[in-house]
N, C-alpha and C. Protein backbone atom coordinates (compact mmCIF):
# COMPACT_ATOMS: atom_id res chain seq x y z
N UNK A 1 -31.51 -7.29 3.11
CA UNK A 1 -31.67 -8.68 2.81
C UNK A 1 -30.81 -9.47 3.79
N UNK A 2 -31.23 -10.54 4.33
CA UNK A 2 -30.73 -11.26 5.47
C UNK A 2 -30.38 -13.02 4.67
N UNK A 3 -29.04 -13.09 4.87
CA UNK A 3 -28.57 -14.31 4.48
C UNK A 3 -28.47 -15.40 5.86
N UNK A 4 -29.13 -16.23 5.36
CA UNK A 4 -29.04 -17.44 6.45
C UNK A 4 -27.82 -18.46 5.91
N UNK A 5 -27.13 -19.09 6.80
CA UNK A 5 -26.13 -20.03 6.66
C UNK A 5 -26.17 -20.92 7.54
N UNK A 6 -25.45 -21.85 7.59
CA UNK A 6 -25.78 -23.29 8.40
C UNK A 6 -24.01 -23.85 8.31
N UNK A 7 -22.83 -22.99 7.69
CA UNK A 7 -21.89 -22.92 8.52
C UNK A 7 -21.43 -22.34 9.20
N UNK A 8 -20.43 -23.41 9.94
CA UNK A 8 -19.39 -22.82 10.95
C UNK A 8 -19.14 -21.70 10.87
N UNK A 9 -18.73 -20.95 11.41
CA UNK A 9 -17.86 -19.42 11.22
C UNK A 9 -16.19 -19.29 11.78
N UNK A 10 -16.16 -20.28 12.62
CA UNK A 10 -14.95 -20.12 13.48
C UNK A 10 -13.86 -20.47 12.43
N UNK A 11 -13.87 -21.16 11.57
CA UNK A 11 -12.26 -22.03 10.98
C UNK A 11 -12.15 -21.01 9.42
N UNK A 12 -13.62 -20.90 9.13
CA UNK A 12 -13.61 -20.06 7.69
C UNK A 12 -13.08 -18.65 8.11
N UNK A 13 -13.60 -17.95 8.93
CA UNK A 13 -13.59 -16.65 9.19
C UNK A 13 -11.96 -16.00 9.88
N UNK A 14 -11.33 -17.14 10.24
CA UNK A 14 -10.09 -16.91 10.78
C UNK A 14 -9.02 -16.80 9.37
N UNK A 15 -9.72 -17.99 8.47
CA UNK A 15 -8.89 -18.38 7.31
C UNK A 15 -8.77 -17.05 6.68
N UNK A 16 -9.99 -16.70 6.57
CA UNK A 16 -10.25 -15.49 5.33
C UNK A 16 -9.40 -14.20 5.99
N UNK A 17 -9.99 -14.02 7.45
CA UNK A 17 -9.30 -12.52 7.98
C UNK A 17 -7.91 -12.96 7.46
N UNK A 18 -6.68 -14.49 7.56
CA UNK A 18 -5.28 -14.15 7.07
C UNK A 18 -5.28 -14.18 5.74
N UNK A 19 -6.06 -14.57 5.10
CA UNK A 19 -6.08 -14.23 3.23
C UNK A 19 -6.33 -13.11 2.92
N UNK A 20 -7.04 -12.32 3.61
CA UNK A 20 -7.23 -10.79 3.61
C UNK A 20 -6.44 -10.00 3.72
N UNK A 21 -5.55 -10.19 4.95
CA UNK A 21 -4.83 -9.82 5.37
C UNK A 21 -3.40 -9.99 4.43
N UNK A 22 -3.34 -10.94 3.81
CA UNK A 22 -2.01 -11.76 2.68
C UNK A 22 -2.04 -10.66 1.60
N UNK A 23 -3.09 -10.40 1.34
CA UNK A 23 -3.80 -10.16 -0.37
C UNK A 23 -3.42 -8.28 0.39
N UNK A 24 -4.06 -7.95 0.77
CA UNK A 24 -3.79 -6.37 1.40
C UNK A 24 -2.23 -6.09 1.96
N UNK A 25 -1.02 -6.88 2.34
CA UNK A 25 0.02 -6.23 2.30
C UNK A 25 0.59 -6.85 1.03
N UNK A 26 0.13 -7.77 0.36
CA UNK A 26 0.59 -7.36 -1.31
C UNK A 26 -0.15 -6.68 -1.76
N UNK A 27 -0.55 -5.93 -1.89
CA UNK A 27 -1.70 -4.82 -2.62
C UNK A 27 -0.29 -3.78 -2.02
N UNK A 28 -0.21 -3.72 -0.89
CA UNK A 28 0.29 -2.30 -0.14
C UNK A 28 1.94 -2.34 -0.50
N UNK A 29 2.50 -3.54 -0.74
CA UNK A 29 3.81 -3.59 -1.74
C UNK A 29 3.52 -3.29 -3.00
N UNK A 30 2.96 -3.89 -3.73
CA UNK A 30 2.73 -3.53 -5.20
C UNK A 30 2.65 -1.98 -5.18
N UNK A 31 1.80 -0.90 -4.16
CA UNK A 31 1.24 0.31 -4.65
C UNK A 31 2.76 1.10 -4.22
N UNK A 32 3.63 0.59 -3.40
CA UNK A 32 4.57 1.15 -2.85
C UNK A 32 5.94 1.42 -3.65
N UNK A 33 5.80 -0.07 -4.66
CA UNK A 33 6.69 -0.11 -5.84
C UNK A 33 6.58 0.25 -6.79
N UNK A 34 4.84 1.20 -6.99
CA UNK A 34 4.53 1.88 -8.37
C UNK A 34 4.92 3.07 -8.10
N UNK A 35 4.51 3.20 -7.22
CA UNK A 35 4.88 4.70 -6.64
C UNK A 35 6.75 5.54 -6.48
N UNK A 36 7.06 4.49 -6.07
CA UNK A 36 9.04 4.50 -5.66
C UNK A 36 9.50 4.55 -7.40
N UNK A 37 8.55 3.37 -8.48
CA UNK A 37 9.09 3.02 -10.09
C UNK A 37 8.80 5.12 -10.46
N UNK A 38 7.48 5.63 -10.15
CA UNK A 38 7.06 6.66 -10.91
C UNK A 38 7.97 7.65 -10.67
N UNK A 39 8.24 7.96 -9.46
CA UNK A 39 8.87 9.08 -8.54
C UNK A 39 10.30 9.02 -8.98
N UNK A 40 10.84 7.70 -9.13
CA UNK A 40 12.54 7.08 -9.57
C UNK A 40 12.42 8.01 -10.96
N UNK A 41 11.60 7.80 -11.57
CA UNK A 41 11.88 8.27 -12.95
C UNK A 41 12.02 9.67 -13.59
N UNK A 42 11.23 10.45 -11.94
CA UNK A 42 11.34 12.06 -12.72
C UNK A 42 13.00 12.95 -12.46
N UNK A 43 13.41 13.60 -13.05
CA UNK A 43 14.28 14.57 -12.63
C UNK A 43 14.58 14.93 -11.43
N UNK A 44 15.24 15.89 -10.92
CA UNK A 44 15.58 16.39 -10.25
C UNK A 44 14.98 17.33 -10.08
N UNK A 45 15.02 18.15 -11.40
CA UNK A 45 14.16 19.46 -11.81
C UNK A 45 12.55 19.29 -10.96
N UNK A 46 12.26 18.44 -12.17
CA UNK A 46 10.39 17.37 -11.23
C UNK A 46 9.98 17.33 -10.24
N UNK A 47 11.26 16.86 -9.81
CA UNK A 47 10.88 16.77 -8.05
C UNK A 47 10.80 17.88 -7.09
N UNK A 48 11.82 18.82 -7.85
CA UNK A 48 11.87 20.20 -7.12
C UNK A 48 10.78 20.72 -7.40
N UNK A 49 9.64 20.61 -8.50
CA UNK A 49 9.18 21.24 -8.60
C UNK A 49 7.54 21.21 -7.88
N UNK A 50 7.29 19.40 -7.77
CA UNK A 50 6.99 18.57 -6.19
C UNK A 50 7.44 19.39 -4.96
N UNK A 51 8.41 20.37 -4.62
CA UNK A 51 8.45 20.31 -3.59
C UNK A 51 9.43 18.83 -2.69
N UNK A 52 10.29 18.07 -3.37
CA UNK A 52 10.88 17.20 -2.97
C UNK A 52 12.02 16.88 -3.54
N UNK A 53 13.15 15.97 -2.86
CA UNK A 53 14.54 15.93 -3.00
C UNK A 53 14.14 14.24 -3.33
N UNK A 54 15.35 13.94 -4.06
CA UNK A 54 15.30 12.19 -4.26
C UNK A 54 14.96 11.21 -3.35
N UNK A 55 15.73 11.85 -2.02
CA UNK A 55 15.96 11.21 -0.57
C UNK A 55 14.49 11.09 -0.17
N UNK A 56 13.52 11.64 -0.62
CA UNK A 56 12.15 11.41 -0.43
C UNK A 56 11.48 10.20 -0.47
N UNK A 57 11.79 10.13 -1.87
CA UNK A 57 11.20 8.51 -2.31
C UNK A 57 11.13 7.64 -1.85
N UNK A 58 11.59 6.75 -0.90
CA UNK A 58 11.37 5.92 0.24
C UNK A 58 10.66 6.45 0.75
N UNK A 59 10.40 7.33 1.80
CA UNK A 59 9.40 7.53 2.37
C UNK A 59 8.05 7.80 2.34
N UNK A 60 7.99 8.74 1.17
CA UNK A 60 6.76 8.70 0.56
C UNK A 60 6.15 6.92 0.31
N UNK A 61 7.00 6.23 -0.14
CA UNK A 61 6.52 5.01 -0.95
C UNK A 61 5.83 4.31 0.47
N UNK A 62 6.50 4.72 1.70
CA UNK A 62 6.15 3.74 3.13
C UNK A 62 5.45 4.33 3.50
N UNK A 63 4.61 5.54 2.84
CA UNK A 63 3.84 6.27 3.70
C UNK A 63 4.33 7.24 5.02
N UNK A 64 5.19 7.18 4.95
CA UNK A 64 5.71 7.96 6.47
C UNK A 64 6.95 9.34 6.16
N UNK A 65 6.35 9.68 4.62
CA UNK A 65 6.60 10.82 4.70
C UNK A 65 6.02 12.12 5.63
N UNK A 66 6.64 13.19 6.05
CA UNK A 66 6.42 14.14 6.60
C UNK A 66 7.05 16.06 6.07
N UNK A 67 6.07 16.61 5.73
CA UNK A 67 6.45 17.52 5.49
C UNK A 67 6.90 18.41 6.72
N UNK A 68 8.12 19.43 6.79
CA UNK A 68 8.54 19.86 7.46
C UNK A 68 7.74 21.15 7.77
């Protein structure tokens, strides 16, 4: 199905890519702080049993964890 339009594109389409863009690194904080809240909360034991030390948790949450 083909939508016809009769606006501009230039002023809307710039707007939206930075509202997109706004809305997606709060999305990517929010998922970073559920993740750091869940991980904060298990043991020690838990985590070992993850395969991970406390000192993890940041990184995992930024994505830029790396397994050795």
């Amino acid at each position: 199905m083909a939508i016809i339009t009769t606006r501009p594109l230039g002023a809307s389409s710039s707007l939206s890519r930075m509202l997109a863009d706004v809305f997606g690194r709060i999305a990517a904080w929010n998922d970073a702080r559920v993740t750091r809240k869940s991980l904060s909360v298990l043991t020690d034991r838990e985590l070992d049993d993850l395969g991970l030390v406390r000192g993890d948790i940041d990184d995992i949450a930024r994505g830029t964890y790396r397994r050795d």
